[in-house]
PDB file of N, CA and C in Angstrom:
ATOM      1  N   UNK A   1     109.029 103.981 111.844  1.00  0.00           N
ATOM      2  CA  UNK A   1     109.460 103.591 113.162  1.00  0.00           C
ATOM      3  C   UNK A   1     108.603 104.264 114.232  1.00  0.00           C
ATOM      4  N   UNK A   2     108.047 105.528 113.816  1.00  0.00           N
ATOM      5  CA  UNK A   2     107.471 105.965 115.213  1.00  0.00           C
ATOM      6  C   UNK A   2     106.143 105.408 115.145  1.00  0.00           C
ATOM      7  N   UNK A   3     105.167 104.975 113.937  1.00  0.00           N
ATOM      8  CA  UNK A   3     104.226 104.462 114.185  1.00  0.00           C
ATOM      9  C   UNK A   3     104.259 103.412 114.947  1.00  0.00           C
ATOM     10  N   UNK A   4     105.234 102.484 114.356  1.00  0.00           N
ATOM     11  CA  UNK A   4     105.145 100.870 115.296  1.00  0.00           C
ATOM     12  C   UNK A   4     105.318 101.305 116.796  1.00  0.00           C
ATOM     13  N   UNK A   5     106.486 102.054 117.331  1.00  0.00           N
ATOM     14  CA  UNK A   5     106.626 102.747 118.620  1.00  0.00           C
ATOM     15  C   UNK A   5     105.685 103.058 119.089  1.00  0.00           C
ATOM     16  N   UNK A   6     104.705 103.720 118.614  1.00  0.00           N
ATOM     17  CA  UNK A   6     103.537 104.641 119.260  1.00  0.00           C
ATOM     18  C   UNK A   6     102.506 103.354 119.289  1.00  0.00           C
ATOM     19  N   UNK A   7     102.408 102.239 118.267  1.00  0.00           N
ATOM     20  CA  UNK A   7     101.468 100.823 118.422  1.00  0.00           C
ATOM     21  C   UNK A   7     101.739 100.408 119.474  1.00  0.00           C
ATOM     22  N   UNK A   8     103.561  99.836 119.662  1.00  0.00           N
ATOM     23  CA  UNK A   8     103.807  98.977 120.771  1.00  0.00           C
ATOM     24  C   UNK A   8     103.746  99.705 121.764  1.00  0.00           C
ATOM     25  N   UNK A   9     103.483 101.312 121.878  1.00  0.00           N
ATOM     26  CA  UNK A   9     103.513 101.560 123.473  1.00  0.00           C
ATOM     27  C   UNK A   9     102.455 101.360 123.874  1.00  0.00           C
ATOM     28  N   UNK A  10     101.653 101.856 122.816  1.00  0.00           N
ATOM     29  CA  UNK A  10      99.798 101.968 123.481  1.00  0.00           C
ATOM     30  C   UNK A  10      99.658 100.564 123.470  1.00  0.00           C
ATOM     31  N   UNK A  11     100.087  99.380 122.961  1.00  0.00           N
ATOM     32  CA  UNK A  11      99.875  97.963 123.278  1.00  0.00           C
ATOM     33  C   UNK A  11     100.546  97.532 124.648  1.00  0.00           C
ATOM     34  N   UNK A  12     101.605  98.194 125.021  1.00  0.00           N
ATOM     35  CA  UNK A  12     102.254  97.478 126.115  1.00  0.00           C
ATOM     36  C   UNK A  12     101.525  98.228 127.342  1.00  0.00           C
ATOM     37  N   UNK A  13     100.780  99.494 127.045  1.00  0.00           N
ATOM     38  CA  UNK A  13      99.907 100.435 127.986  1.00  0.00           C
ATOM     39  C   UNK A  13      99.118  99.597 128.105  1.00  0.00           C
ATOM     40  N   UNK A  14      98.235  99.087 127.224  1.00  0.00           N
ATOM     41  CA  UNK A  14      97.065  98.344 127.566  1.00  0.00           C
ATOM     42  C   UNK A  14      97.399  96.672 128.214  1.00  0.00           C
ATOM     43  N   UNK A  15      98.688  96.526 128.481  1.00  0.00           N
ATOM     44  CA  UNK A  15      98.431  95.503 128.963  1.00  0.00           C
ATOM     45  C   UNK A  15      99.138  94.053 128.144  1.00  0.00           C
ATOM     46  N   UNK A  16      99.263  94.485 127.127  1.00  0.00           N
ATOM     47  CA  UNK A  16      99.795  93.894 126.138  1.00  0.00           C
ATOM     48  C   UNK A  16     100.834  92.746 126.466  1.00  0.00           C
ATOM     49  N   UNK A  17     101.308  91.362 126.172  1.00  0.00           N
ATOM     50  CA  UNK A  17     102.426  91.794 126.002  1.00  0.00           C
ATOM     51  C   UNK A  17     103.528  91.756 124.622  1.00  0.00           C
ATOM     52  N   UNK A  18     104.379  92.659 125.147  1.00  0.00           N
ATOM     53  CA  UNK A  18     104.949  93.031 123.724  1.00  0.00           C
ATOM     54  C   UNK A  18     105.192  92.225 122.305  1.00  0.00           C
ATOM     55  N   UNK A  19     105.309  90.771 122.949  1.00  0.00           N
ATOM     56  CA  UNK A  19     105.813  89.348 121.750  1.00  0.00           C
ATOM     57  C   UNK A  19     104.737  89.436 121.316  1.00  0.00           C
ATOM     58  N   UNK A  20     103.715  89.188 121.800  1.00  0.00           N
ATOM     59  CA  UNK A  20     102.584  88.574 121.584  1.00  0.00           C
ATOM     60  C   UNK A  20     101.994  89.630 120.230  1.00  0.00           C
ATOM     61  N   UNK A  21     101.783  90.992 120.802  1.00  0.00           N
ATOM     62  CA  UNK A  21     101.874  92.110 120.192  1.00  0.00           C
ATOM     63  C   UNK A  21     102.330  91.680 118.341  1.00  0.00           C
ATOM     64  N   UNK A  22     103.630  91.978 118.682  1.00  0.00           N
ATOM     65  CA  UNK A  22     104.381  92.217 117.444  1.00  0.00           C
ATOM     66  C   UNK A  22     104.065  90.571 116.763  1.00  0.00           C
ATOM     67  N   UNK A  23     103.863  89.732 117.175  1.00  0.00           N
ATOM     68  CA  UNK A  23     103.163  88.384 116.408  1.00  0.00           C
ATOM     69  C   UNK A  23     101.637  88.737 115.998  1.00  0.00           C
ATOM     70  N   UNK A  24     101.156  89.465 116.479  1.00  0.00           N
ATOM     71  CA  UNK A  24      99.982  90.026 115.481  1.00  0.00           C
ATOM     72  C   UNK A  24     100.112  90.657 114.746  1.00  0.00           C
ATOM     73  N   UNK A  25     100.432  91.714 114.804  1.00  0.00           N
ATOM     74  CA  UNK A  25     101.250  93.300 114.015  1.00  0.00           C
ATOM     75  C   UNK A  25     101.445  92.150 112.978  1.00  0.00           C
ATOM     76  N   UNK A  26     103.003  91.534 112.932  1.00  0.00           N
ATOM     77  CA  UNK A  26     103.443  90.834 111.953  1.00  0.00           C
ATOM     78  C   UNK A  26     102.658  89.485 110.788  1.00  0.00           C
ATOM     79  N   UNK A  27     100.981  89.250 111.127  1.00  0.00           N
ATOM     80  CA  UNK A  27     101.026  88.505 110.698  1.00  0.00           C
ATOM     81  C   UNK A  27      99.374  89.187 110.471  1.00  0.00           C
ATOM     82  N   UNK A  28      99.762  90.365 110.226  1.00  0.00           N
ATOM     83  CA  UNK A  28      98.903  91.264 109.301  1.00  0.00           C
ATOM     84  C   UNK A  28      99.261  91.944 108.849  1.00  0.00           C
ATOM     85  N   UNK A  29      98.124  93.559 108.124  1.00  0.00           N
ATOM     86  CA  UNK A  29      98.614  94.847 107.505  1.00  0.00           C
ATOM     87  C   UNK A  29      99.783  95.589 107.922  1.00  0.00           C
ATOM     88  N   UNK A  30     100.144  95.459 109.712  1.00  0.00           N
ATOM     89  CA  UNK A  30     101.042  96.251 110.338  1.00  0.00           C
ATOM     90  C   UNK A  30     102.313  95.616 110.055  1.00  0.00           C
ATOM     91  N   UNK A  31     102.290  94.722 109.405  1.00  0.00           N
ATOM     92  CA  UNK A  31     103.977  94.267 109.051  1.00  0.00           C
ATOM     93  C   UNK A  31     104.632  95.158 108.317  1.00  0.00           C
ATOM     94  N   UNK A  32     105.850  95.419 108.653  1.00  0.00           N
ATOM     95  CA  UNK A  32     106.991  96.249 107.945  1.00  0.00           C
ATOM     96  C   UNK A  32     108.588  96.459 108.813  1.00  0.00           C
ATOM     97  N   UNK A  33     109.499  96.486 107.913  1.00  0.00           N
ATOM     98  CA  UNK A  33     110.797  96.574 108.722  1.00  0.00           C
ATOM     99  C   UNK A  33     110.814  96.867 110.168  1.00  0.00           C
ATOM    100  N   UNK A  34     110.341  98.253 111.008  1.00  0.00           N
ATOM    101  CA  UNK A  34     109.874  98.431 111.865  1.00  0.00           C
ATOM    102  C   UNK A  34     109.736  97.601 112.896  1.00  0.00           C
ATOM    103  N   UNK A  35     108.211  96.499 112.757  1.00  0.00           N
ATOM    104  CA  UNK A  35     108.052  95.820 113.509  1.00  0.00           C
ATOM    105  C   UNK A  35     108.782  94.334 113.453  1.00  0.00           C
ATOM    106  N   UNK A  36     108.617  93.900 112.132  1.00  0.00           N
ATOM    107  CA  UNK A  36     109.459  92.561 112.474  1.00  0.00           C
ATOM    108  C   UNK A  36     110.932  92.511 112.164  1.00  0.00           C
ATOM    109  N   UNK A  37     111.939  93.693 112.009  1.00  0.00           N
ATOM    110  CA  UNK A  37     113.082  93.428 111.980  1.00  0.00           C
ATOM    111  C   UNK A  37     114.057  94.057 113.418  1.00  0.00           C
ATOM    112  N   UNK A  38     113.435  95.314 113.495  1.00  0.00           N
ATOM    113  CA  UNK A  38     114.033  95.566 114.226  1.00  0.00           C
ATOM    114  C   UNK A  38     112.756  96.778 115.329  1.00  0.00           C
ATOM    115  N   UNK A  39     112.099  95.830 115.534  1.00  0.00           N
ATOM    116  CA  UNK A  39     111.424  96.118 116.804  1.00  0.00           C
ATOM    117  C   UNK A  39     111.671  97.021 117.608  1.00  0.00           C
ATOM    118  N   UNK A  40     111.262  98.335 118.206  1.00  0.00           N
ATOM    119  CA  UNK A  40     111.831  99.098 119.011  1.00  0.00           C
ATOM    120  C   UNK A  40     111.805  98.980 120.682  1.00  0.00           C
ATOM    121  N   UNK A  41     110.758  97.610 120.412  1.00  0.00           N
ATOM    122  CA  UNK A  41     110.471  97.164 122.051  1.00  0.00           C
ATOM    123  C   UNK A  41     111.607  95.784 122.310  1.00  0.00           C
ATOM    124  N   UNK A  42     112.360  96.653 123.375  1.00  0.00           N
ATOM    125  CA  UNK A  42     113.642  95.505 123.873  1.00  0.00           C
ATOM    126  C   UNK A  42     113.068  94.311 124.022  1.00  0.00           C
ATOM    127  N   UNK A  43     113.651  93.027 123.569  1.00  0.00           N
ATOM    128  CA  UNK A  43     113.482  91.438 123.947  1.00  0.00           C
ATOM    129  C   UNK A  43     112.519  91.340 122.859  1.00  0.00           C
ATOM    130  N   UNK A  44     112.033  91.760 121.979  1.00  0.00           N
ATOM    131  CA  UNK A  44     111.234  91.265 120.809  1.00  0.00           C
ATOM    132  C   UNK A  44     111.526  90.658 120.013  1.00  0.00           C
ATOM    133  N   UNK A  45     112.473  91.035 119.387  1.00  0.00           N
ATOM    134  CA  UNK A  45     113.492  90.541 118.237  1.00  0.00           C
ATOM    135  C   UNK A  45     114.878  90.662 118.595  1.00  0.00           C
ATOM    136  N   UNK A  46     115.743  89.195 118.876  1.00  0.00           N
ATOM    137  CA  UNK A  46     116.777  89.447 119.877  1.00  0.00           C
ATOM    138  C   UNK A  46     117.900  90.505 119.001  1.00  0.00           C
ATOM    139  N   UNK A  47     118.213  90.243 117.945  1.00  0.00           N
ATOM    140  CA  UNK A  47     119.124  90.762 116.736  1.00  0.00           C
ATOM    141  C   UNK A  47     118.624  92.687 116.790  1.00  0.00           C
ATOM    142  N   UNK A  48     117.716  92.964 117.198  1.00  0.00           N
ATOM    143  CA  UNK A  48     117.004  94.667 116.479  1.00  0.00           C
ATOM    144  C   UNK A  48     118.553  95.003 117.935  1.00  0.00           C
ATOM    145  N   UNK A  49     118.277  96.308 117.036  1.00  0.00           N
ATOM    146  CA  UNK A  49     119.016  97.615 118.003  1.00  0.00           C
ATOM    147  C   UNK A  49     118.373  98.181 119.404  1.00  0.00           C
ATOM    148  N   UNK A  50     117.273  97.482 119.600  1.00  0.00           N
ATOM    149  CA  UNK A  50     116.868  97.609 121.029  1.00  0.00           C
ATOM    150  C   UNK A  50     117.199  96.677 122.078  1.00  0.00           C
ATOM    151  N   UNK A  51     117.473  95.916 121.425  1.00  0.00           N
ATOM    152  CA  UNK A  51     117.577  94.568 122.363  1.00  0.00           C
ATOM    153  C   UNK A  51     119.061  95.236 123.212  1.00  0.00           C
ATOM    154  N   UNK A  52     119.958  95.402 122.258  1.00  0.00           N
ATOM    155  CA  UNK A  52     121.197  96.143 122.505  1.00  0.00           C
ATOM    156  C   UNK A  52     121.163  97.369 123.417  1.00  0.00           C
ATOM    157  N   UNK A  53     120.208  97.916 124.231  1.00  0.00           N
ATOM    158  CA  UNK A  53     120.427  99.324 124.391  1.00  0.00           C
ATOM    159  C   UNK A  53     120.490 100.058 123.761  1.00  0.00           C
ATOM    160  N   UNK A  54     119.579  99.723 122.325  1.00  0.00           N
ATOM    161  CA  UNK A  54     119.516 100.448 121.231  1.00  0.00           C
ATOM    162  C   UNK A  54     120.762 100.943 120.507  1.00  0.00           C
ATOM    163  N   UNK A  55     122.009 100.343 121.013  1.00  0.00           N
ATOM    164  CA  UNK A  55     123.914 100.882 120.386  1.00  0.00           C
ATOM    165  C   UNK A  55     123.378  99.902 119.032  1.00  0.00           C
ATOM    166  N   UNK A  56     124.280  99.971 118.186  1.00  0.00           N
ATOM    167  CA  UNK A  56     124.408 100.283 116.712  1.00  0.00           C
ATOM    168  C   UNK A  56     123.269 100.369 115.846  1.00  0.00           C
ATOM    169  N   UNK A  57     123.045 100.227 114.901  1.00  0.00           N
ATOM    170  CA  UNK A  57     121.908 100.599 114.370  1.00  0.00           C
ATOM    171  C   UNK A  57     122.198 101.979 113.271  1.00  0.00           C
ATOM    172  N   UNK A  58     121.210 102.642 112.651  1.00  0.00           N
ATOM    173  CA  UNK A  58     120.596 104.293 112.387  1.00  0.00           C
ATOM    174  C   UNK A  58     120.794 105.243 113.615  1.00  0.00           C
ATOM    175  N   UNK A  59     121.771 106.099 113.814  1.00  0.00           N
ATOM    176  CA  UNK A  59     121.554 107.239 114.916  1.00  0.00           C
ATOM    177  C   UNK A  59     120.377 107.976 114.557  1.00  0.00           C
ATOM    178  N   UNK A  60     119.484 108.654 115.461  1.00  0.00           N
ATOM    179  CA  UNK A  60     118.779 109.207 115.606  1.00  0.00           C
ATOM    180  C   UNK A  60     119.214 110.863 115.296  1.00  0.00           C
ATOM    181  N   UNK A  61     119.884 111.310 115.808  1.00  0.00           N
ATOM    182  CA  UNK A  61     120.739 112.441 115.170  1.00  0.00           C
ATOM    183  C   UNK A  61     120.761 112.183 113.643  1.00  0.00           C
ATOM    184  N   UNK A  62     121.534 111.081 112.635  1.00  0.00           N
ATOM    185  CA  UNK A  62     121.190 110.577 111.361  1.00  0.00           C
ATOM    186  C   UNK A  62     120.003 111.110 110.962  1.00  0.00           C
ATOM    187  N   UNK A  63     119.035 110.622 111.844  1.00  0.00           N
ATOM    188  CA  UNK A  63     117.446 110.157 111.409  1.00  0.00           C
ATOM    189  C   UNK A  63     117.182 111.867 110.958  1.00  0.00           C
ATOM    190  N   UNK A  64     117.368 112.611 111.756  1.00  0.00           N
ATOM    191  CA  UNK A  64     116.884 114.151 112.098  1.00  0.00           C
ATOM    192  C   UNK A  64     117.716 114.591 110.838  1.00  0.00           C
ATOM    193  N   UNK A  65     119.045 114.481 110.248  1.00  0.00           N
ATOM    194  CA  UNK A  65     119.446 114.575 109.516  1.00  0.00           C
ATOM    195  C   UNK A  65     119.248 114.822 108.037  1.00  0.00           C
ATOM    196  N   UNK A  66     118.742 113.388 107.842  1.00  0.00           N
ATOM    197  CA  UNK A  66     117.931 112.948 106.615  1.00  0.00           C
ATOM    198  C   UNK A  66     116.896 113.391 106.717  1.00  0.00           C
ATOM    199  N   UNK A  67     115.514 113.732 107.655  1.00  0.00           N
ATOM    200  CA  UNK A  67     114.825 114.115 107.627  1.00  0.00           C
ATOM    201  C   UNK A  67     114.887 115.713 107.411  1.00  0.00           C
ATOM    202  N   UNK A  68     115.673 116.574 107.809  1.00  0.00           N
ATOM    203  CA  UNK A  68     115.908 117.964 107.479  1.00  0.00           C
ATOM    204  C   UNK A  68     116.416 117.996 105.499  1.00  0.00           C
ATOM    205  N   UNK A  69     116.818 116.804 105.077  1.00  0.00           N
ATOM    206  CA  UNK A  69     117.250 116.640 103.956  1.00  0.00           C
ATOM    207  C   UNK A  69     115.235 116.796 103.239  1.00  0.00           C
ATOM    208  N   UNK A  70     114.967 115.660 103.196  1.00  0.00           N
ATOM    209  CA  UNK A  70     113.776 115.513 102.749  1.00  0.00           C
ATOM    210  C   UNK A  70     112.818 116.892 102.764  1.00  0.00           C
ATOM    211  N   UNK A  71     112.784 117.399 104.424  1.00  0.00           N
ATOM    212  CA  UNK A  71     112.134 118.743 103.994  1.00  0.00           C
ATOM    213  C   UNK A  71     112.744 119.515 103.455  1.00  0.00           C
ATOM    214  N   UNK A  72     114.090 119.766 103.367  1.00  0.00           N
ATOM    215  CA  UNK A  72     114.413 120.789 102.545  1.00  0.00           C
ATOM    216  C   UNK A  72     114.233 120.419 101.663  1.00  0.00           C
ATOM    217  N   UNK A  73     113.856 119.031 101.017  1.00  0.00           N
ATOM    218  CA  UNK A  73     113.238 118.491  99.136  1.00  0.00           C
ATOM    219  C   UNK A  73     111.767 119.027  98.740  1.00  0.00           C
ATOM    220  N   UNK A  74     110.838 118.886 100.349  1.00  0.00           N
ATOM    221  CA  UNK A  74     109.694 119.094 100.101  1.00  0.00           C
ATOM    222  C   UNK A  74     109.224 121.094  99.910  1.00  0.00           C
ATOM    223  N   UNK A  75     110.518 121.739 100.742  1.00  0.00           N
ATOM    224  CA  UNK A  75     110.122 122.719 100.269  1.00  0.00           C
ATOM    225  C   UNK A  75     110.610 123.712  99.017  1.00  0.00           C
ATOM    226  N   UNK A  76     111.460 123.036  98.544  1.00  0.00           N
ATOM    227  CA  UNK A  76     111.758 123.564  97.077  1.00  0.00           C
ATOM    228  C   UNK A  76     110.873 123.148  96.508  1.00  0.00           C
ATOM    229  N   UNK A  77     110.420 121.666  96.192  1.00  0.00           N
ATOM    230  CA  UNK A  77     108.996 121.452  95.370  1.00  0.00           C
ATOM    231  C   UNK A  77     107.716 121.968  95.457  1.00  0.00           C
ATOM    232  N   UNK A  78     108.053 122.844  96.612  1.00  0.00           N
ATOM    233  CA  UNK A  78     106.703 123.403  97.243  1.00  0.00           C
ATOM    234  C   UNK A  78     105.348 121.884  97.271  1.00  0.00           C
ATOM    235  N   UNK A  79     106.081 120.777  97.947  1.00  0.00           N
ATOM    236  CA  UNK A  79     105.300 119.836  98.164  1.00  0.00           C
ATOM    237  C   UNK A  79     104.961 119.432  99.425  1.00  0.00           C
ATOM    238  N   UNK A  80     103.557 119.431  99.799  1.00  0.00           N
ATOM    239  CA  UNK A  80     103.221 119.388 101.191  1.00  0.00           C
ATOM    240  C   UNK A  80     103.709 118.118 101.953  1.00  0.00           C
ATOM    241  N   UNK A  81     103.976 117.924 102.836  1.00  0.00           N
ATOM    242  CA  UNK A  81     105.168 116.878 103.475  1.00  0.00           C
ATOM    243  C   UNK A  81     104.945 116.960 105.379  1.00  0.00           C
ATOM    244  N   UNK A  82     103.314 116.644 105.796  1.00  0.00           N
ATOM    245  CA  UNK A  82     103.050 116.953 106.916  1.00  0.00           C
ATOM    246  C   UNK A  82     103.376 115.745 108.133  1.00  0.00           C
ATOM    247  N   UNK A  83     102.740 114.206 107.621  1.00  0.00           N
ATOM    248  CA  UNK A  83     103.573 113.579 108.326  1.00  0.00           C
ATOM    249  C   UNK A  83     105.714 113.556 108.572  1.00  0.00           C
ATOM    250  N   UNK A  84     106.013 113.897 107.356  1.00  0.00           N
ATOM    251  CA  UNK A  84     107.293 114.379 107.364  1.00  0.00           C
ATOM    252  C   UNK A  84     107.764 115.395 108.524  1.00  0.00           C
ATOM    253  N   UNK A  85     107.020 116.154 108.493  1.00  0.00           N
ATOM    254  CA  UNK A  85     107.424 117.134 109.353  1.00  0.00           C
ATOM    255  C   UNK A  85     107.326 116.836 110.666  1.00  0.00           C
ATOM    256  N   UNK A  86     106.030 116.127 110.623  1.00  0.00           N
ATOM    257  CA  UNK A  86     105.930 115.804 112.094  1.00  0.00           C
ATOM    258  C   UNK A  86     107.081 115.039 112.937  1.00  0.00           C
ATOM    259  N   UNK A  87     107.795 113.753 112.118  1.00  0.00           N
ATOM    260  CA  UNK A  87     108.330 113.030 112.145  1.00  0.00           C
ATOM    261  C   UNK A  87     110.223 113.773 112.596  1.00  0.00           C
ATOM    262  N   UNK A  88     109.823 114.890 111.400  1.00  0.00           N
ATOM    263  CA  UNK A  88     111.229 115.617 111.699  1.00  0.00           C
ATOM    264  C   UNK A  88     111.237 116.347 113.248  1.00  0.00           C
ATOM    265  N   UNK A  89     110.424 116.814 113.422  1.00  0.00           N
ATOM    266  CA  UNK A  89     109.923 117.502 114.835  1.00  0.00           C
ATOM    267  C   UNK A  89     110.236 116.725 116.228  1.00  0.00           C
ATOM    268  N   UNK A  90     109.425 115.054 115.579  1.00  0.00           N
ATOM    269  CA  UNK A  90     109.618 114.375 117.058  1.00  0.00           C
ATOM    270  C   UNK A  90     111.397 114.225 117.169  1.00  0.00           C
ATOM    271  N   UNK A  91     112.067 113.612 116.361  1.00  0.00           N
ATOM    272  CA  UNK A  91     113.630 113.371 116.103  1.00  0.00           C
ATOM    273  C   UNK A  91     114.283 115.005 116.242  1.00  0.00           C
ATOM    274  N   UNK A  92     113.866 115.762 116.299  1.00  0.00           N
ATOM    275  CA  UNK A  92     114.672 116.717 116.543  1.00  0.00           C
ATOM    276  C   UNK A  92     114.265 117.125 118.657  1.00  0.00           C
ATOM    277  N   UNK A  93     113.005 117.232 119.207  1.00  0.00           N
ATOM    278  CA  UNK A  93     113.120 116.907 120.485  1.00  0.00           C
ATOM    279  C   UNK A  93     114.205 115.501 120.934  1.00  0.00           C
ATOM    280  N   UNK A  94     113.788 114.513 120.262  1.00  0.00           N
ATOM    281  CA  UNK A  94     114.756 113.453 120.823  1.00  0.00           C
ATOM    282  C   UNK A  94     116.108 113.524 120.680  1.00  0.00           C
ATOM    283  N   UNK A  95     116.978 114.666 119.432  1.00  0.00           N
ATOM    284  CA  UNK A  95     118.068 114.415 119.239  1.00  0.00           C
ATOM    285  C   UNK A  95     118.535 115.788 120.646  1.00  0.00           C
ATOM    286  N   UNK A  96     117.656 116.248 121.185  1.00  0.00           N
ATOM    287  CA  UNK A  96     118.323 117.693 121.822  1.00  0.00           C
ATOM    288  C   UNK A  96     118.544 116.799 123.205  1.00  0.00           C
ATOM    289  N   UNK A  97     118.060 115.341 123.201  1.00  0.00           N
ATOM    290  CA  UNK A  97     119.063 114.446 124.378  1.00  0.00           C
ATOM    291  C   UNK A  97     120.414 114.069 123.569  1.00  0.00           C
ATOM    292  N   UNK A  98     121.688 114.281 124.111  1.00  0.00           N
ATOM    293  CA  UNK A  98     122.867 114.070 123.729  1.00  0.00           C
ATOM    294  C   UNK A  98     123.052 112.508 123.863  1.00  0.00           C
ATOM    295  N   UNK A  99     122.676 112.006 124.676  1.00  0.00           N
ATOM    296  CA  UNK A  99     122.661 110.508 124.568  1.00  0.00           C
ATOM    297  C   UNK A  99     121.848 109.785 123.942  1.00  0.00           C
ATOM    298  N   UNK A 100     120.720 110.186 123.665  1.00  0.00           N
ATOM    299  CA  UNK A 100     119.665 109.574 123.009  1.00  0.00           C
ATOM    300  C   UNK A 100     120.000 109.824 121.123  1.00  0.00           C
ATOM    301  N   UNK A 101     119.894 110.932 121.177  1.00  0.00           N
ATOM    302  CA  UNK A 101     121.059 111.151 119.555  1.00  0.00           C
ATOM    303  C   UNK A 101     121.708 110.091 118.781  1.00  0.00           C
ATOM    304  N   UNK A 102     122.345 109.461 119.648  1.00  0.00           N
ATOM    305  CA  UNK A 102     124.051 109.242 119.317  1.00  0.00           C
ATOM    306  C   UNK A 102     123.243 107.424 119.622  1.00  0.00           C
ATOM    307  N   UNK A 103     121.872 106.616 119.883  1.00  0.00           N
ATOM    308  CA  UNK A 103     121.311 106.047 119.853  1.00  0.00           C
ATOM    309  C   UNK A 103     120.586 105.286 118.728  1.00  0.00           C
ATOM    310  N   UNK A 104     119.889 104.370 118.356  1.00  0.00           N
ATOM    311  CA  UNK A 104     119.168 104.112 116.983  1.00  0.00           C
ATOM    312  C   UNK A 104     118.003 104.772 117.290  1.00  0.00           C
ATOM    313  N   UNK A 105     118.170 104.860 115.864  1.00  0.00           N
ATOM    314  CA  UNK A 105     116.657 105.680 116.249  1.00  0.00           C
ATOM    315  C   UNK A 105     115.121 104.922 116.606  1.00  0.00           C
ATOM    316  N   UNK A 106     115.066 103.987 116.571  1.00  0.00           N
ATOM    317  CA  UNK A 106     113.710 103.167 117.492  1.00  0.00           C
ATOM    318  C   UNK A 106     114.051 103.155 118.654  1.00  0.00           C
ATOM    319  N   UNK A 107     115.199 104.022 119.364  1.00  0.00           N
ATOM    320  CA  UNK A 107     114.866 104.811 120.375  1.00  0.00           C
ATOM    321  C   UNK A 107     113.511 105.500 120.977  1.00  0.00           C
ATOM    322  N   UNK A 108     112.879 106.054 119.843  1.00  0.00           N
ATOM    323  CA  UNK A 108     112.062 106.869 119.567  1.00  0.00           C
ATOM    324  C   UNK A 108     110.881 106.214 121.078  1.00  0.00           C
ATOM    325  N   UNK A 109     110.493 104.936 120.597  1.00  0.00           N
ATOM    326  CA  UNK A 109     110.111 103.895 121.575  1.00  0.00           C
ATOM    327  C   UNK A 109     110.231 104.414 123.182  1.00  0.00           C
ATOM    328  N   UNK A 110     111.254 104.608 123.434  1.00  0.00           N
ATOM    329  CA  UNK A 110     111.783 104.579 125.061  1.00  0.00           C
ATOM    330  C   UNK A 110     111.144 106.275 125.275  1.00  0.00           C
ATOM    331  N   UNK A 111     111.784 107.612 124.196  1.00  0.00           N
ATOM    332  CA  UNK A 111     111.579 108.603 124.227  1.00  0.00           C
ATOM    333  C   UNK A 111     109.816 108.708 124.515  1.00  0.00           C
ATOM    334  N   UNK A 112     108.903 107.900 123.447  1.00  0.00           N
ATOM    335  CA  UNK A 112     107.449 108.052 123.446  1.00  0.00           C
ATOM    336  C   UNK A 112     107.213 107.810 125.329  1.00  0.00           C
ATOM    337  N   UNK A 113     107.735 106.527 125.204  1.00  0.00           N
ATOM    338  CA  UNK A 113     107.309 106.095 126.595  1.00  0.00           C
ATOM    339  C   UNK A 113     107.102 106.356 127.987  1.00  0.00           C
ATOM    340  N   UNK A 114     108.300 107.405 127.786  1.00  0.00           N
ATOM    341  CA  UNK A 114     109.020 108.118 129.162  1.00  0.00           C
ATOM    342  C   UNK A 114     109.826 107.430 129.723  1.00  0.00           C
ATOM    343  N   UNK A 115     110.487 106.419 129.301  1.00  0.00           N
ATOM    344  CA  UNK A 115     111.504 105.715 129.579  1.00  0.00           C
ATOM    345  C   UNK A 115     113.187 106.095 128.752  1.00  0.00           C
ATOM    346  N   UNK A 116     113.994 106.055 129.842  1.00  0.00           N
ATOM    347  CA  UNK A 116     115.155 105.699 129.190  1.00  0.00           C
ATOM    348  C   UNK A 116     116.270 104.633 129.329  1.00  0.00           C
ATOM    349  N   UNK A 117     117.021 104.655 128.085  1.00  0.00           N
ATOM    350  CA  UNK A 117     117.297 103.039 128.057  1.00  0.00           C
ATOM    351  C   UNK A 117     118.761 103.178 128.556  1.00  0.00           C
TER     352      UNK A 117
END
């Protein structure tokens, strides 16, 4: 989710616009749940959890959750897990918004952006 986020922002930075966007994404390598199900850029995909104000969905709090799960997997295996971490890092700034938390997490989207929804 934060890759497609971090695609569609720097696409909607450049000018982009977002449909158009995610109809490329989707009809290449960049396809994946992410972009064509539930899109983190509002009005893309009317059904995703953004379209909504990002309400129901994966909480982001969740997200940080599971992700503290996973590293605590990666460090008993003593297995290196760096995009992981990173990932846990950004979701843990985003969950220390109380509203954004309690959000889906392709929130992440609005958080990258400097926008809130």
């Amino acid at each position: 989710m934060i890759g497609t986020a971090e695609a569609m922002n720097l696409g909607v930075r450049l000018g982009l616009d977002p449909k158009v966007l995610a109809s490329i994404v989707n009809t290449s390598s960049g396809r994946c749940w992410s972009s064509d199900t539930a899109n983190p850029v509002p009005d893309v995909i009317a059904t995703a959890p953004s379209t909504n104000s990002y309400n129901d969905g994966f909480k982001s709090r969740l997200m940080l959750k599971d992700l503290g799960l996973v590293s605590n997997a990666a460090k008993d295996s003593k297995t290196p897990l760096m995009l992981g971490a990173l990932a846990e890092n950004i979701y843990r700034h985003l969950s220390n918004d109380a509203t954004l938390a309690e959000k889906d997490f392709s929130v992440v989207y609005q958080w990258l952006s400097g926008k809130r929804p």
